[in-house]
C-alpha atoms as a PDB file:
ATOM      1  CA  UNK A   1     258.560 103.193  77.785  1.00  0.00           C
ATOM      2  CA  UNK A   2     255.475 100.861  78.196  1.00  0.00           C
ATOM      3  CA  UNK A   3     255.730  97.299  79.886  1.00  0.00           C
ATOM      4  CA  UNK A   4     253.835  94.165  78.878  1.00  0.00           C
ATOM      5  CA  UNK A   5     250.866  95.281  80.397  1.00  0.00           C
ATOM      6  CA  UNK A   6     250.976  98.415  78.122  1.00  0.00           C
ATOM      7  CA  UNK A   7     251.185 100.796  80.871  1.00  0.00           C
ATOM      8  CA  UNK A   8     254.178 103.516  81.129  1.00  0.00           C
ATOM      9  CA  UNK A   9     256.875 101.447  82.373  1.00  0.00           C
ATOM     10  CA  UNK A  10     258.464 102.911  85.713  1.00  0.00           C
ATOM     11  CA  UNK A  11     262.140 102.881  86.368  1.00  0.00           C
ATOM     12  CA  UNK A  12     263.985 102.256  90.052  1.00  0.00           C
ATOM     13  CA  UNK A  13     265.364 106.088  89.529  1.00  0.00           C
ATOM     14  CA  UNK A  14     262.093 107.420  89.395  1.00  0.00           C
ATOM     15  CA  UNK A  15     260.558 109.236  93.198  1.00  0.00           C
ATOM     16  CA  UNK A  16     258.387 106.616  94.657  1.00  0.00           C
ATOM     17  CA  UNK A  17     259.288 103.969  92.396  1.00  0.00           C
ATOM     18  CA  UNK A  18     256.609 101.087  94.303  1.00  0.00           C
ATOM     19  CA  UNK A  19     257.915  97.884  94.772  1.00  0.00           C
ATOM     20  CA  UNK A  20     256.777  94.459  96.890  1.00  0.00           C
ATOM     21  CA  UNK A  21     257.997  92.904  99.059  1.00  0.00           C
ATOM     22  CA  UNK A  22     257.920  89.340  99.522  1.00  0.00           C
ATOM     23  CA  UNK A  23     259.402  87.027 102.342  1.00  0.00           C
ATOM     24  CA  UNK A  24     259.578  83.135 102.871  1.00  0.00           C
ATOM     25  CA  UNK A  25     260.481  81.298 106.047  1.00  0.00           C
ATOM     26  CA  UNK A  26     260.493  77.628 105.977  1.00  0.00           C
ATOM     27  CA  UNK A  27     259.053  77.211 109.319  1.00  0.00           C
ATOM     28  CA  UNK A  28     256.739  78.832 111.871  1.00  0.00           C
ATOM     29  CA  UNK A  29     259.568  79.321 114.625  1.00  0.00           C
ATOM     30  CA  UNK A  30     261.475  81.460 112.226  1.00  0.00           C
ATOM     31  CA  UNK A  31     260.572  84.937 112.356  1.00  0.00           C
ATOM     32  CA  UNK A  32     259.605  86.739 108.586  1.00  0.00           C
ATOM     33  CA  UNK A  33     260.275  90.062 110.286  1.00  0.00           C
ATOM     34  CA  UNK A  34     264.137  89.888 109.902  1.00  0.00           C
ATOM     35  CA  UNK A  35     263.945  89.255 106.339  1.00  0.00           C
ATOM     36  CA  UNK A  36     261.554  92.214 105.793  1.00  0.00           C
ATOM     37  CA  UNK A  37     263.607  94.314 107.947  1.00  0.00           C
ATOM     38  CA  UNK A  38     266.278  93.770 105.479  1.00  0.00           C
ATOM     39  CA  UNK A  39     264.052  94.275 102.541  1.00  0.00           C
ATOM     40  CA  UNK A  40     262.810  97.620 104.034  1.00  0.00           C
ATOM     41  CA  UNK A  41     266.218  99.136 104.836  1.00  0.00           C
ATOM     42  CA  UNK A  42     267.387  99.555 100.955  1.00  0.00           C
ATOM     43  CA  UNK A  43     263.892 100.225  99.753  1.00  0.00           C
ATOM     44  CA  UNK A  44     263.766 103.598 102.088  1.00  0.00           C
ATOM     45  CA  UNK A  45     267.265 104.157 101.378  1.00  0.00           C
ATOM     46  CA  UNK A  46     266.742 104.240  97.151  1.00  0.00           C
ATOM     47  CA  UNK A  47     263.110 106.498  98.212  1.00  0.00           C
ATOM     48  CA  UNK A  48     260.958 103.458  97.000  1.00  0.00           C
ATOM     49  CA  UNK A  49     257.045 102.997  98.352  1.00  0.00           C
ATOM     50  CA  UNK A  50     256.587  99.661  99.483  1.00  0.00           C
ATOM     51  CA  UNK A  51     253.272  99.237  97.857  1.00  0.00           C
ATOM     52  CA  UNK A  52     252.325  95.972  99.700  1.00  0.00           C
ATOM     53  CA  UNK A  53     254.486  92.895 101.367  1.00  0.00           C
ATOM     54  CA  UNK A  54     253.978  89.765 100.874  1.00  0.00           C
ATOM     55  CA  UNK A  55     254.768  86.855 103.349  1.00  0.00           C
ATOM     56  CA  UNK A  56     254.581  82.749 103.326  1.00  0.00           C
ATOM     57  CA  UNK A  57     255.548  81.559 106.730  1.00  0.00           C
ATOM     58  CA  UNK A  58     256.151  77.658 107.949  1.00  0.00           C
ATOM     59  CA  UNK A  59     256.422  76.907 103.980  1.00  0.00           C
ATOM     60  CA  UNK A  60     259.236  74.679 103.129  1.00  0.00           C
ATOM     61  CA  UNK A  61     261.258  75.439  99.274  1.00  0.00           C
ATOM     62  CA  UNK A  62     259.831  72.488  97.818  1.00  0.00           C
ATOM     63  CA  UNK A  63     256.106  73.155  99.121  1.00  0.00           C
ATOM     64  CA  UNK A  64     254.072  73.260  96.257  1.00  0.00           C
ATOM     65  CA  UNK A  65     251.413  75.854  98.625  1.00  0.00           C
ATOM     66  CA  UNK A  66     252.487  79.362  98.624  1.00  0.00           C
ATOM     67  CA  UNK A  67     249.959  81.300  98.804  1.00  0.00           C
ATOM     68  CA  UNK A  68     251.170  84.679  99.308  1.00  0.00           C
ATOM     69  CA  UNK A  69     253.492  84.315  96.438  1.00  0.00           C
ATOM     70  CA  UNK A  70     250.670  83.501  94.398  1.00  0.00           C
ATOM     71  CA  UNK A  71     248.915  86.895  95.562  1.00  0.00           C
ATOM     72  CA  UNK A  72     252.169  88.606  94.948  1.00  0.00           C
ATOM     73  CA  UNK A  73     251.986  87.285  91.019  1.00  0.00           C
ATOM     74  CA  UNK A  74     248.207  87.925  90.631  1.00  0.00           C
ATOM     75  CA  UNK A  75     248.918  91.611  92.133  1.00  0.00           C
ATOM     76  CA  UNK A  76     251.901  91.728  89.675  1.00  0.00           C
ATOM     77  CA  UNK A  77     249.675  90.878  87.061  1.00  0.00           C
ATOM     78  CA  UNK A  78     247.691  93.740  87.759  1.00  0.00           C
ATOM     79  CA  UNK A  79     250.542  96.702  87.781  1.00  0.00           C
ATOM     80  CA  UNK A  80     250.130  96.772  91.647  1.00  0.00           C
ATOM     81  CA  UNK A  81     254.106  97.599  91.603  1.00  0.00           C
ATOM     82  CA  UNK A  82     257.013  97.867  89.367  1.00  0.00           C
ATOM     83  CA  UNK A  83     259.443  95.657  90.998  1.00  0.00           C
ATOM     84  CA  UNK A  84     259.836  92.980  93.789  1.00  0.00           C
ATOM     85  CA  UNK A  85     262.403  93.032  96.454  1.00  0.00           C
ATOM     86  CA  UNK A  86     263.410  89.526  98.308  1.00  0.00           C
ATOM     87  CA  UNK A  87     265.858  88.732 100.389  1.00  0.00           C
ATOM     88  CA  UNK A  88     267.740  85.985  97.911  1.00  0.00           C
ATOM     89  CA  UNK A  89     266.389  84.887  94.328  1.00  0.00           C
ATOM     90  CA  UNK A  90     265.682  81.481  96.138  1.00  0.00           C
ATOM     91  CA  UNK A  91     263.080  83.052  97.839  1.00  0.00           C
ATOM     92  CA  UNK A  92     260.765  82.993  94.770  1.00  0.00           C
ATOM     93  CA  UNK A  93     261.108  79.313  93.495  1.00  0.00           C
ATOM     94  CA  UNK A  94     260.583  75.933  95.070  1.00  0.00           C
ATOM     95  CA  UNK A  95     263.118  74.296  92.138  1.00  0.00           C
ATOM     96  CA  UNK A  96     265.093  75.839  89.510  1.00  0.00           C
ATOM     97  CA  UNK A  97     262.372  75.678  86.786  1.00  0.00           C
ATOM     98  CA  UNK A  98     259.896  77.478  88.772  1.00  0.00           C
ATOM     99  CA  UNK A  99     262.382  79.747  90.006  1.00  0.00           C
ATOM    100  CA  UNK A 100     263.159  80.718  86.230  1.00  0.00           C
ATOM    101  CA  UNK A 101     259.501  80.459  85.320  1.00  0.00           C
ATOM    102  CA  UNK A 102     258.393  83.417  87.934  1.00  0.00           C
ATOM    103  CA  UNK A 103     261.411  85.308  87.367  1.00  0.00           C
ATOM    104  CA  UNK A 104     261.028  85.017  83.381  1.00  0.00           C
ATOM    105  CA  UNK A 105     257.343  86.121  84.161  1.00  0.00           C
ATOM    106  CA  UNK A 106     257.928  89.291  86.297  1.00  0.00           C
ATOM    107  CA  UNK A 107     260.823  90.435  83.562  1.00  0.00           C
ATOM    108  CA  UNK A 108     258.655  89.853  80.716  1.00  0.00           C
ATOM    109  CA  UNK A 109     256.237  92.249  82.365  1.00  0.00           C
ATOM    110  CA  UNK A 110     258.718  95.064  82.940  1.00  0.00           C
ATOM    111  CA  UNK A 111     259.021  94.488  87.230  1.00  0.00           C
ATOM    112  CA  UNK A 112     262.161  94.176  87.855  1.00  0.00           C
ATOM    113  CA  UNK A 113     263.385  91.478  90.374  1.00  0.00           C
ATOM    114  CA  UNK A 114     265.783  92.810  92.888  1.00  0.00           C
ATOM    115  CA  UNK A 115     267.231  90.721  95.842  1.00  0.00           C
ATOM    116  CA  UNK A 116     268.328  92.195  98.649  1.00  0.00           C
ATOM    117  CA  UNK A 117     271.969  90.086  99.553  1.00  0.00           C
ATOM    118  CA  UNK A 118     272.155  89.155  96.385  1.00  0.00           C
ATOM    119  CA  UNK A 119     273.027  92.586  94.169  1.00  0.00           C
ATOM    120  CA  UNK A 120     274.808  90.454  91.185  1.00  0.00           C
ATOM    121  CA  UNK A 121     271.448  89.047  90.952  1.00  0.00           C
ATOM    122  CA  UNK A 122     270.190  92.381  90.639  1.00  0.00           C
ATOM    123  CA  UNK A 123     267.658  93.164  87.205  1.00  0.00           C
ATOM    124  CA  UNK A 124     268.028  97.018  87.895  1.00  0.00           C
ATOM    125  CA  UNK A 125     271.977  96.311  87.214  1.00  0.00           C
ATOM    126  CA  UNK A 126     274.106  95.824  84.110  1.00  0.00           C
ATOM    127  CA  UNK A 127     274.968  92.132  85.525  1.00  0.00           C
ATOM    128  CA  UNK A 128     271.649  91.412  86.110  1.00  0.00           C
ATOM    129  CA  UNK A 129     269.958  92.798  83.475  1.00  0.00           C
ATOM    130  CA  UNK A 130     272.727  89.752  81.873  1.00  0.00           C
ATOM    131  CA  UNK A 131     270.818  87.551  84.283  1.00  0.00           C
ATOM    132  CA  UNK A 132     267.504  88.686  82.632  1.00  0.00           C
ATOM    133  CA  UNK A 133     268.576  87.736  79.018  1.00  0.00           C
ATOM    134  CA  UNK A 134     270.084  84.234  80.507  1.00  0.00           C
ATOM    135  CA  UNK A 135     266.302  83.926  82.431  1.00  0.00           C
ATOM    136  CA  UNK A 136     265.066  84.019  79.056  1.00  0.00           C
ATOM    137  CA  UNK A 137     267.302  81.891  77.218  1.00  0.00           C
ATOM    138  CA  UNK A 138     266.577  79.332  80.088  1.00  0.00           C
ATOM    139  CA  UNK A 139     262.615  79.843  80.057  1.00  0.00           C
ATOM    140  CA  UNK A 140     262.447  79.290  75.692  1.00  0.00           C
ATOM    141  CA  UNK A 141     264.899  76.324  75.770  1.00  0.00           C
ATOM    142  CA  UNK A 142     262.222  74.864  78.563  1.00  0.00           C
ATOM    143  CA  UNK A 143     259.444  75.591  76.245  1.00  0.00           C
ATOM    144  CA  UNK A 144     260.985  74.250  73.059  1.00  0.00           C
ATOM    145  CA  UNK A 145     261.783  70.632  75.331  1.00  0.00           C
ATOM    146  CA  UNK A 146     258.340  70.428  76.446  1.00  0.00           C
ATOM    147  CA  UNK A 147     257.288  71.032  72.382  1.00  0.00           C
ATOM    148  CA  UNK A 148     259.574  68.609  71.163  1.00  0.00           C
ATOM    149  CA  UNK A 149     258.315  65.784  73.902  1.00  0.00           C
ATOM    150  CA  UNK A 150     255.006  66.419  73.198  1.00  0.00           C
ATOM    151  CA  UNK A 151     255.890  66.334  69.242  1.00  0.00           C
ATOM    152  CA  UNK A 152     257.672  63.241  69.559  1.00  0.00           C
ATOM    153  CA  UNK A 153     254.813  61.460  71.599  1.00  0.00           C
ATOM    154  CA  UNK A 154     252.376  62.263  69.442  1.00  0.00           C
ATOM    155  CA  UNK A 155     254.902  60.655  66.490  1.00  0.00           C
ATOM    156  CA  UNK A 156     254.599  57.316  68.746  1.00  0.00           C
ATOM    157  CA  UNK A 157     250.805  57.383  69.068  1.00  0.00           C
ATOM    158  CA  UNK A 158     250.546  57.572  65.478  1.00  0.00           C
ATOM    159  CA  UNK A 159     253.218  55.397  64.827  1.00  0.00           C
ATOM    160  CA  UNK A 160     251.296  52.629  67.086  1.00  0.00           C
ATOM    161  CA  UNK A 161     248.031  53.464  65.618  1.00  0.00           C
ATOM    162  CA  UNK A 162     246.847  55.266  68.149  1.00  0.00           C
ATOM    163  CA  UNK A 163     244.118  57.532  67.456  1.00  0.00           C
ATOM    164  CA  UNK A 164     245.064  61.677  68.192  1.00  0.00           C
ATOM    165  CA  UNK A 165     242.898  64.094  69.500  1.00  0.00           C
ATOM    166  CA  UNK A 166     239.113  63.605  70.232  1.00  0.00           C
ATOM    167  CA  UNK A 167     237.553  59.923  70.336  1.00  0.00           C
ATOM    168  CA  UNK A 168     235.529  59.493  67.361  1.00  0.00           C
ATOM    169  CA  UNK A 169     231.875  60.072  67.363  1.00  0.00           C
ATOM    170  CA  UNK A 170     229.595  57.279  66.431  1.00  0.00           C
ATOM    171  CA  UNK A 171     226.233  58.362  64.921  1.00  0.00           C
ATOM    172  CA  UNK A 172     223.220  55.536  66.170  1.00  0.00           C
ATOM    173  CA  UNK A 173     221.486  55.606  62.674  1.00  0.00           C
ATOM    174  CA  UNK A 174     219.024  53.119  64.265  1.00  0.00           C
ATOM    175  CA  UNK A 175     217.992  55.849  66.859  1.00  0.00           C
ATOM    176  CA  UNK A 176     218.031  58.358  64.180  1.00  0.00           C
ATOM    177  CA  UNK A 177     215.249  56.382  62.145  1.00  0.00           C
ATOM    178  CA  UNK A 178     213.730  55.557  65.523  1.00  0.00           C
ATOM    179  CA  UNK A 179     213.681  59.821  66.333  1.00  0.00           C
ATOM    180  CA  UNK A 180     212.820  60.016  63.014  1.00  0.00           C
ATOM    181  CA  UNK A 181     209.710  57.524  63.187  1.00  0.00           C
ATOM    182  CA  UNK A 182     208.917  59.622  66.479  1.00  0.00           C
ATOM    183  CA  UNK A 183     208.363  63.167  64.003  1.00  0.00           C
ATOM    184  CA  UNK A 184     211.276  64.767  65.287  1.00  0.00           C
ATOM    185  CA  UNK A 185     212.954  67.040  62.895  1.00  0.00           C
ATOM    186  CA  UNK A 186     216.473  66.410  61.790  1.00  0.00           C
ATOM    187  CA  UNK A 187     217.492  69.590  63.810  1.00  0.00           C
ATOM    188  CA  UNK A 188     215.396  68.097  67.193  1.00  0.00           C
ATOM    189  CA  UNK A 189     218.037  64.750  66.477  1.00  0.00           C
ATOM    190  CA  UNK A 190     221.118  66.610  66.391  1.00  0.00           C
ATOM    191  CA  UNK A 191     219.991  68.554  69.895  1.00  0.00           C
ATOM    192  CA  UNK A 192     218.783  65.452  71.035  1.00  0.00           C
ATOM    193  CA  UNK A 193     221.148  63.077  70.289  1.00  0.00           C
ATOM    194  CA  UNK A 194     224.183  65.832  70.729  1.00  0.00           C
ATOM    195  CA  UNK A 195     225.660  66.061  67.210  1.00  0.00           C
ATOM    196  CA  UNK A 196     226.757  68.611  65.537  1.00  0.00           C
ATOM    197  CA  UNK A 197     223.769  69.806  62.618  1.00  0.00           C
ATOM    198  CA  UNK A 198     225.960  69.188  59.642  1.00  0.00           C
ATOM    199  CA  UNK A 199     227.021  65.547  60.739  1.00  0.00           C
ATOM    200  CA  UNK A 200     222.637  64.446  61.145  1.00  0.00           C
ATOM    201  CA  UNK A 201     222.507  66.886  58.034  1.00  0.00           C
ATOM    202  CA  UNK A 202     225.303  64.663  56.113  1.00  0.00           C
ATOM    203  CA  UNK A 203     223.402  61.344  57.004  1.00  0.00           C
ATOM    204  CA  UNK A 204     220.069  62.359  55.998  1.00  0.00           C
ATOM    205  CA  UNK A 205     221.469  63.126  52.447  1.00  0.00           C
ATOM    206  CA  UNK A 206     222.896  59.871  51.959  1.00  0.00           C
ATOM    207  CA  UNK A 207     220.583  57.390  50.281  1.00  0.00           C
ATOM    208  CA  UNK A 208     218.801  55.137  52.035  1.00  0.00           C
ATOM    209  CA  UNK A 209     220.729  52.109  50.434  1.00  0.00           C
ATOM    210  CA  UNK A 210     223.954  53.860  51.983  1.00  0.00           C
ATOM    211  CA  UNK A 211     223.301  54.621  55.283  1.00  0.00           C
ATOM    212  CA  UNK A 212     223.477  51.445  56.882  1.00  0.00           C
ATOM    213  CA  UNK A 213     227.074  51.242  55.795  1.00  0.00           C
ATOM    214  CA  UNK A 214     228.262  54.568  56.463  1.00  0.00           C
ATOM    215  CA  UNK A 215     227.215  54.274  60.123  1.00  0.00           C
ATOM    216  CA  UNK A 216     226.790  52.122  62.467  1.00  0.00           C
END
């Protein structure tokens, strides 16, 4: 079986399976070590190989700075490890939406997300491999939202008159018969003046008659 990465996707049964591990303490008097010790203890126990461990100390949940767990996704990105071990699910989020966004992300990829206290929340179980599909569910019905604001905005600019997308261009045809004055080629004006070929290239086919009328 291949992940989203398209490399053969390892399962937790499998000798060495190589997990991270990742640990958050909100401030600098609390000590990461007894969350890793906890994260350690089950890893040895099911023969995993803690492939690297992560940690984001004196970072509150809300913070939006963690750097570590930013590492820890780049690294996941990569196929450093097949699965991520933290103490509770909470761990990984700083609200619910970016708890379910990372989550989502790491599942989509094939790691599995496995907290230690928390084995219900567990994606290498039956009941969380439920959680996985409900992860899911969650992260598309957040995407269609987000489509259907930015659709109906877009309905209001127009509606308003509101021009959508890029600012129109406005072609100087008085520089253009200055450049041209000058003995610059028509392909020299487009570079110099920053248009696009085609739209000096439409102007200099218009008649002469037209041009002051078709731009400015």
């Amino acid at each position: 079986m291949r992940n989203g990465n398209g490399r053969t996707r390892l399962v937790p049964t499998d000798p060495g399976f190589p997990v991270a591990l990742y640990a958050r303490v909100s401030t600098t008097q609390q000590d990461p070590e007894v969350q890793l010790r906890e994260l350690r203890a089950p890893a040895a126990a099911r023969g995993w190989t803690i492939s690297k461990e992560y940690v984001d100390a004196g970072i509150s949940g809300a913070s939006t700075s963690r750097p570590e767990l930013s590492r820890m996704l780049a690294d996941a990105h990569r196929g450093y490890f097949a699965g991520v071990l933290v103490w509770r699910l909470d761990r990984l989020g700083r609200s619910l939406r970016h708890l379910v966004t990372v989550v989502e992300d790491l599942l989509a990829r094939g790691i599995e997300v496995i907290p230690a206290t928390e084995p219900h929340m567990d994606s290498t179980t039956p009941t969380g491999r439920l959680l996985r599909n409900i992860f899911a569910s969650v992260a598309e019905y957040e995407r269609e939202m987000i489509r259907e604001r930015v659709t109906a905005g877009l309905r209001k600019a127009k509606a308003s008159g509101k021009h959508i997308g890029r600012p129109k261009a406005v072609l100087n045809r008085v520089q253009i018969e200055q450049l041209r004055g000058e003995g610059l080629s028509w392909r020299a004006i487009s570079r110099r003046m920053n248009f696009p070929k085609s739209t000096v290239y439409r102007y200099r086919r218009l008649p002469q008659d037209s041009r002051a009328t078709a731009f400015r």
